[in-house]
N, C-alpha and C. Protein backbone atom coordinates (compact mmCIF):
# COMPACT_ATOMS: atom_id res chain seq x y z
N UNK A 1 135.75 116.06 126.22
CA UNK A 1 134.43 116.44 126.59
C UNK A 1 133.60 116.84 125.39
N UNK A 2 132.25 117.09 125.15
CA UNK A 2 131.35 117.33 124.89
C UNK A 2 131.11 118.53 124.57
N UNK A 3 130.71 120.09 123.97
CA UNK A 3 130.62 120.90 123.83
C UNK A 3 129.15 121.20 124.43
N UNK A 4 128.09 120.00 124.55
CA UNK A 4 127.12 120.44 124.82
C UNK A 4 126.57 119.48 125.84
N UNK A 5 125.23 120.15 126.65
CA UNK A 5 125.13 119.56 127.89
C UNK A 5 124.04 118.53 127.72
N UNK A 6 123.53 118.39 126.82
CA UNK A 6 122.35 117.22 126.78
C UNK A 6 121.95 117.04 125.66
N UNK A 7 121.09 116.62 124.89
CA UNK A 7 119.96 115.90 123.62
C UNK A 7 118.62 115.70 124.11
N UNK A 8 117.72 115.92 123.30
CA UNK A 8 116.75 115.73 122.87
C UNK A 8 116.51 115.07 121.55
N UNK A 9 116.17 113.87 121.50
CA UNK A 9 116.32 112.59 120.52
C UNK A 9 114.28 112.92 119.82
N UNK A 10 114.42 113.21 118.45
CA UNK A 10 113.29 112.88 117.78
C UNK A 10 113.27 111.53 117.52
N UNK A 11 112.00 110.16 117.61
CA UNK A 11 111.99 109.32 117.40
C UNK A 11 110.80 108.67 116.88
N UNK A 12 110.97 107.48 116.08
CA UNK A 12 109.66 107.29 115.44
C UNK A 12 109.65 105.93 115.12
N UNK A 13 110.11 105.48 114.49
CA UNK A 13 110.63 104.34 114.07
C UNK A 13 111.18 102.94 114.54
N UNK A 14 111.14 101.88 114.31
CA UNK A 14 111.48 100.75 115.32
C UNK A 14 113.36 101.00 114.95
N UNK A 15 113.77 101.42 113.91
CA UNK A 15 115.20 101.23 113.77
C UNK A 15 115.53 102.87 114.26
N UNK A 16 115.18 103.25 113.68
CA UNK A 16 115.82 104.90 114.37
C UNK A 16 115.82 105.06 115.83
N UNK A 17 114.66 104.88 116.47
CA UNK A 17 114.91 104.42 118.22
C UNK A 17 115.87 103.79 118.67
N UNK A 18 116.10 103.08 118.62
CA UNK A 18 117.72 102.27 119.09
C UNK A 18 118.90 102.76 118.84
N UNK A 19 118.93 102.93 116.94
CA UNK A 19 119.99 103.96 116.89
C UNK A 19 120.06 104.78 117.60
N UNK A 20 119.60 105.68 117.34
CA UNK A 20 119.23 107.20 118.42
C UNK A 20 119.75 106.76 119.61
N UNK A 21 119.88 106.26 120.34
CA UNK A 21 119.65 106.09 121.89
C UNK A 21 120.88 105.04 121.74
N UNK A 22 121.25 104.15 121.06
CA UNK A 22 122.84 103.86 121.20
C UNK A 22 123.73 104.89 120.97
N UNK A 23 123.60 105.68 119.94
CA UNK A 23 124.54 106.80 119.74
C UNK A 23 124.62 107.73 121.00
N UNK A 24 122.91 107.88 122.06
CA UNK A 24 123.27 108.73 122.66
C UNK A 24 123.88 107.94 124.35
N UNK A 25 123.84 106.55 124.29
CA UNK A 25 124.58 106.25 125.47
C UNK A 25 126.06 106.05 125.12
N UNK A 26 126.77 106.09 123.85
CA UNK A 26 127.93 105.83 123.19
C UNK A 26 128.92 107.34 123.78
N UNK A 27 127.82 108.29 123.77
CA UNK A 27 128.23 109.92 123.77
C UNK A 27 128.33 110.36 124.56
N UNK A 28 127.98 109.00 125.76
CA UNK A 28 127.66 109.58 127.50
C UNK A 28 127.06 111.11 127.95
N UNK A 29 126.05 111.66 127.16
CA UNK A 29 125.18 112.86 127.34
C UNK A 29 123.91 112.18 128.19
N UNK A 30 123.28 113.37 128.83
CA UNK A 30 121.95 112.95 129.32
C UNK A 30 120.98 113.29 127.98
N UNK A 31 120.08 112.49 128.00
CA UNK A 31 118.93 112.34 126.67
C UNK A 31 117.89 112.79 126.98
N UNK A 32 116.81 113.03 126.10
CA UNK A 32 115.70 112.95 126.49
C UNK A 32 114.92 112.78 124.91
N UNK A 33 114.46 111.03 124.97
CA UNK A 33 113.89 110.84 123.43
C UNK A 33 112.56 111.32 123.39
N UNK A 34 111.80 112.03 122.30
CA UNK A 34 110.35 112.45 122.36
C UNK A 34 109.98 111.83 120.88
N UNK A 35 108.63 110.71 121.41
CA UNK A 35 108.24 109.93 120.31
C UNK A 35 107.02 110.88 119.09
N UNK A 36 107.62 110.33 118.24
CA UNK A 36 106.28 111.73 117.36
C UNK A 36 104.91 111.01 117.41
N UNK A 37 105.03 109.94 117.71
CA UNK A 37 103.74 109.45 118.15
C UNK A 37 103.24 108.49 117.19
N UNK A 38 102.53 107.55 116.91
CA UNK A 38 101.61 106.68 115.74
C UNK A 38 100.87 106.96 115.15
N UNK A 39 100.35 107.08 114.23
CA UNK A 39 98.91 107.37 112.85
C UNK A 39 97.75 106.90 113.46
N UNK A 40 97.04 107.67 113.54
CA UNK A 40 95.88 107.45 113.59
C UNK A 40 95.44 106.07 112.84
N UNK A 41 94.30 105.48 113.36
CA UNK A 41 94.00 104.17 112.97
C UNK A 41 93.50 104.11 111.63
N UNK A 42 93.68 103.31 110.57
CA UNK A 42 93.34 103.25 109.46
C UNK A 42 92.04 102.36 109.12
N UNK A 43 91.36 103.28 108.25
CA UNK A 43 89.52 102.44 107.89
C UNK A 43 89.36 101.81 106.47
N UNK A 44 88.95 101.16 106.71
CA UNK A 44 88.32 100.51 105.12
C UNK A 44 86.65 100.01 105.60
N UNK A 45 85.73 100.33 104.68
CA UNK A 45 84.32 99.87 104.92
C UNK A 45 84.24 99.78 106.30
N UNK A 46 84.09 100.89 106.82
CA UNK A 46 84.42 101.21 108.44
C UNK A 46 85.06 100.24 109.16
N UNK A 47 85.84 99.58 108.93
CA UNK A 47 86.38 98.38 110.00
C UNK A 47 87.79 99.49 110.14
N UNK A 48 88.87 98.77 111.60
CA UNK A 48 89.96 99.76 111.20
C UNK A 48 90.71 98.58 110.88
N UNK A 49 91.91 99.25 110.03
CA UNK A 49 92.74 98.08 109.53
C UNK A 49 94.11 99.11 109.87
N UNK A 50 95.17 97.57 110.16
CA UNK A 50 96.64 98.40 110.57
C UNK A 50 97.51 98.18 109.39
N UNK A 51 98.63 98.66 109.83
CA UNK A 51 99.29 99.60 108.70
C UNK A 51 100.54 98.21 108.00
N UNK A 52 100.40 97.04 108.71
CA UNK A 52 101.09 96.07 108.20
C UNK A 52 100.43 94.69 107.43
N UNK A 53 99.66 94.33 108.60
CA UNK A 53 98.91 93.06 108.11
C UNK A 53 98.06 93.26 107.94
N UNK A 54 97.38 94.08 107.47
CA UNK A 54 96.41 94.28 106.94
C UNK A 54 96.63 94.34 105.02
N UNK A 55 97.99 94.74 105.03
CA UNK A 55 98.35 95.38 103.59
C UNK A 55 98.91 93.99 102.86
N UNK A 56 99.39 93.07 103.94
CA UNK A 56 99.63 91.59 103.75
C UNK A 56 98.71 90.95 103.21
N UNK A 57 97.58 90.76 104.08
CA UNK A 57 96.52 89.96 104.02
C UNK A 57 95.67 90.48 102.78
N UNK A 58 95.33 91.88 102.29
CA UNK A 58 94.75 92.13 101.51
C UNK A 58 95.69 91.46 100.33
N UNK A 59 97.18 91.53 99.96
CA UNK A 59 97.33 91.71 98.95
C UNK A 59 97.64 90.16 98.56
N UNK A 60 97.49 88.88 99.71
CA UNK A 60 97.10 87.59 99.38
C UNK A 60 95.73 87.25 98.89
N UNK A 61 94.65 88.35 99.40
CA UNK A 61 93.16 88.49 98.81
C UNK A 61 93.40 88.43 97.33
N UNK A 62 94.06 89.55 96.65
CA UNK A 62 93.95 90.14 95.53
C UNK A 62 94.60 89.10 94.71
N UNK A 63 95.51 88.44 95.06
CA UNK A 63 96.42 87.05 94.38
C UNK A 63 95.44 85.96 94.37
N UNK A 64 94.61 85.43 95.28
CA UNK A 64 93.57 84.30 95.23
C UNK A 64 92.41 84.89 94.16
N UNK A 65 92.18 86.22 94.14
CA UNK A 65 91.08 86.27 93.07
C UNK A 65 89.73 86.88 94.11
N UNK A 66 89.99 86.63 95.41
CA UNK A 66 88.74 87.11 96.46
C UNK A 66 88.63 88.51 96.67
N UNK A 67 89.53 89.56 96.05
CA UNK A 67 89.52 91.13 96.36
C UNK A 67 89.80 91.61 95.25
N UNK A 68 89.20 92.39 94.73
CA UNK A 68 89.50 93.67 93.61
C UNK A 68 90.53 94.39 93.59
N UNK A 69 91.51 94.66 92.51
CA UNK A 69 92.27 95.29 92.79
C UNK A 69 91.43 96.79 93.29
N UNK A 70 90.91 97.11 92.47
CA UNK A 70 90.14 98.27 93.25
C UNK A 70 89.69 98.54 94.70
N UNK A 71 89.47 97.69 95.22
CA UNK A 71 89.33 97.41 96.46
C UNK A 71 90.81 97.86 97.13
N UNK A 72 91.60 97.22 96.91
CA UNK A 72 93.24 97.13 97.50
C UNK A 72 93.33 98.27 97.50
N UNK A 73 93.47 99.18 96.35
CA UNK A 73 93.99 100.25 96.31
C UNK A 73 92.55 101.19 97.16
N UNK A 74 91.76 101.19 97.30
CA UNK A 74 91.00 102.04 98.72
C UNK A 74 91.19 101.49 99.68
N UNK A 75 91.41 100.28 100.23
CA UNK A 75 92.26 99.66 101.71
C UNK A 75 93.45 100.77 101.51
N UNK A 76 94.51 100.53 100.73
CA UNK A 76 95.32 101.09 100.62
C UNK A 76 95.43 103.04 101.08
N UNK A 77 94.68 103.46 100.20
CA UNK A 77 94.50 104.91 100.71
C UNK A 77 93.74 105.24 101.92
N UNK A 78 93.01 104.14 102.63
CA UNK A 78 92.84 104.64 104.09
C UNK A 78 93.63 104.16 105.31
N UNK A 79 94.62 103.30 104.61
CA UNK A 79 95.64 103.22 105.91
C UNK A 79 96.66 103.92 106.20
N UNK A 80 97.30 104.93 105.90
CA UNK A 80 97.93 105.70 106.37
C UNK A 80 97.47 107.68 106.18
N UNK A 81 96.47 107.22 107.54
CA UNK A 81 95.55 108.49 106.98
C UNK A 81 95.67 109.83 108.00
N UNK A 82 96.87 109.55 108.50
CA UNK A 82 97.62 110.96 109.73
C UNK A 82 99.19 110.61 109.44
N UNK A 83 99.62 112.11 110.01
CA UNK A 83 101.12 111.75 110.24
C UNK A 83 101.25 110.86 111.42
N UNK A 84 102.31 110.39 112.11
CA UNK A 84 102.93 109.29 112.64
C UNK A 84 103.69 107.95 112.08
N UNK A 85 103.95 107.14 113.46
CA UNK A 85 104.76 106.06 112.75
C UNK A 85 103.74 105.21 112.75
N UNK A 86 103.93 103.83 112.66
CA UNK A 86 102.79 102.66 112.09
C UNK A 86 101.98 102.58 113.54
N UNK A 87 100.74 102.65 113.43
CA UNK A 87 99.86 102.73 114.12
C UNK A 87 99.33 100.98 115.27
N UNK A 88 99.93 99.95 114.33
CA UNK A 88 99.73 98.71 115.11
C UNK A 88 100.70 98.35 116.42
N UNK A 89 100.34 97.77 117.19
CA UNK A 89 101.64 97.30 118.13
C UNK A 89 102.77 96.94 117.52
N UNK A 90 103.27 97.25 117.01
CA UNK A 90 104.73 96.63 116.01
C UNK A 90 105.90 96.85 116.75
N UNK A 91 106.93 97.12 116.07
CA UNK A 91 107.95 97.50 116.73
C UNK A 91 108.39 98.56 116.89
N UNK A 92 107.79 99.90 116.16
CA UNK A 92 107.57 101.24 115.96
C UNK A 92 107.11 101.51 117.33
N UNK A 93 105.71 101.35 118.10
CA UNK A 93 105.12 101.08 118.93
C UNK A 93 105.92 100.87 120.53
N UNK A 94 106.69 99.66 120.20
CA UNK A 94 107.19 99.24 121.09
C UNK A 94 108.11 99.35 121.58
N UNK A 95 108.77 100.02 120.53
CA UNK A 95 110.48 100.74 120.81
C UNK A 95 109.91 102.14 121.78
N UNK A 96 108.83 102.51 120.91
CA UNK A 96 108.60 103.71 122.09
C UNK A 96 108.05 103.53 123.29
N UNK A 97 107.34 102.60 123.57
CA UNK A 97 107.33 102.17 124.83
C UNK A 97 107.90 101.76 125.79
N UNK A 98 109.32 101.40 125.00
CA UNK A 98 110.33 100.87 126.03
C UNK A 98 111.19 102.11 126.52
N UNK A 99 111.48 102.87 125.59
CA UNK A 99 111.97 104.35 125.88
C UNK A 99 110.86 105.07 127.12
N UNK A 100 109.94 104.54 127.07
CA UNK A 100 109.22 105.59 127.91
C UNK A 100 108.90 104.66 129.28
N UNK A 101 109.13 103.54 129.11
CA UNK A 101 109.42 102.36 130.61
C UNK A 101 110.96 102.91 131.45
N UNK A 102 111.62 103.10 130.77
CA UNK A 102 113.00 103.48 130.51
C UNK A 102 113.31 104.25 131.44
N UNK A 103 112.55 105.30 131.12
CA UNK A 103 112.32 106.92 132.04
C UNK A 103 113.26 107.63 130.79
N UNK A 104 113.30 107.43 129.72
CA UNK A 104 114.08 108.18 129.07
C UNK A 104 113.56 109.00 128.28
N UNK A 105 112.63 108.40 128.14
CA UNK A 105 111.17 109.53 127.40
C UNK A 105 109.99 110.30 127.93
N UNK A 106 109.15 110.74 127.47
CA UNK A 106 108.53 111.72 128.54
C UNK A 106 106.99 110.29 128.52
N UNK A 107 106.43 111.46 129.58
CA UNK A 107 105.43 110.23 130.12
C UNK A 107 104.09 110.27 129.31
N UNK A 108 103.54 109.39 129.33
CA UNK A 108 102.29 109.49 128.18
C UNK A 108 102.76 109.75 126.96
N UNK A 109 103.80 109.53 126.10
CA UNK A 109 104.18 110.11 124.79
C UNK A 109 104.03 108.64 123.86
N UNK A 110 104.18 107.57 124.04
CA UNK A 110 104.37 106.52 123.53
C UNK A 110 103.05 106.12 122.78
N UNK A 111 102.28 106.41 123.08
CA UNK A 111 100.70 105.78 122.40
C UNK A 111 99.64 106.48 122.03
N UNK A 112 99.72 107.74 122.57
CA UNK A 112 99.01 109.27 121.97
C UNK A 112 99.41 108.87 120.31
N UNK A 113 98.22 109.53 119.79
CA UNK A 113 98.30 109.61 118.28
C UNK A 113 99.60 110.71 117.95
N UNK A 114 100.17 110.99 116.87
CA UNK A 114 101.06 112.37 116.22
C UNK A 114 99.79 112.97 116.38
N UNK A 115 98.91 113.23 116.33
CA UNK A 115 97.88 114.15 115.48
C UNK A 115 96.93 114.32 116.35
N UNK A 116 97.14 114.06 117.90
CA UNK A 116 96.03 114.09 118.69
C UNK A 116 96.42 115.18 119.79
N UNK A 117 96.07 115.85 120.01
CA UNK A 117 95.95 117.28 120.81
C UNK A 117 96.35 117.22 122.97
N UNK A 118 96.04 116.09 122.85
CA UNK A 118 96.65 115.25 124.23
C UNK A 118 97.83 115.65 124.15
N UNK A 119 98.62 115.14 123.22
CA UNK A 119 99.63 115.05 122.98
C UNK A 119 100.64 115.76 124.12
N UNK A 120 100.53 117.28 123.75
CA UNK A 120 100.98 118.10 124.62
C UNK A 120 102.45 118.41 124.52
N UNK A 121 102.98 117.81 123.25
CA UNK A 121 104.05 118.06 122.85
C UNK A 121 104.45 118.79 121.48
């Protein structure tokens, strides 16, 4: 047996979610994963830009000669501009959504910002 009666799983990440949650069906405990939530949306020249392809696409800009490095590097410092995990639908995103389809996570936790007061966690 177990010494203890349940978990509470911190989660964030597209790889740490799964882990987490294989280890805790491996351990046969009851769970309960709580997502820290996604970053706030990231801006450049007010447009929002996400936290993957955006950093892609700019940095094929900067290789063709069509973007400044200067430029890159202020794309750069406004995309990750809160705590959380990556802010686009990715797999960060989606791992927590499936945890929270699941019933294994709490409700509304998956798409609230980290940094947004909704939150309630």
């Amino acid at each position: 047996g177990n010494p203890i009666d349940g978990v509470i799983r911190l989660v964030g990440c597209d790889k740490t979610t799964p882990a987490l949650l294989m280890v805790a069906a491996s351990c046969n405990l009851p769970t309960i994963a709580v997502s820290g939530g996604p970053m706030l949306n990231g801006k450049f020249r007010g447009q929002d830009i996400g936290s993957g392809t955006h950093v892609w696409k700019f940095a094929e800009e900067v290789k063709a000669g069509r973007m400044p490095v200067a430029d890159f590097l202020a794309a750069e410092q406004g995309q990750s501009r809160s705590a959380g995990s990556c802010m686009t639908m990715g797999t960060a995103s989606t791992m927590a959504s499936m945890v929270e389809a699941l019933g294994i996570g709490m409700p509304d936790n998956a798409a609230i910002p980290a940094v947004d007061s909704r939150r309630g966690v």
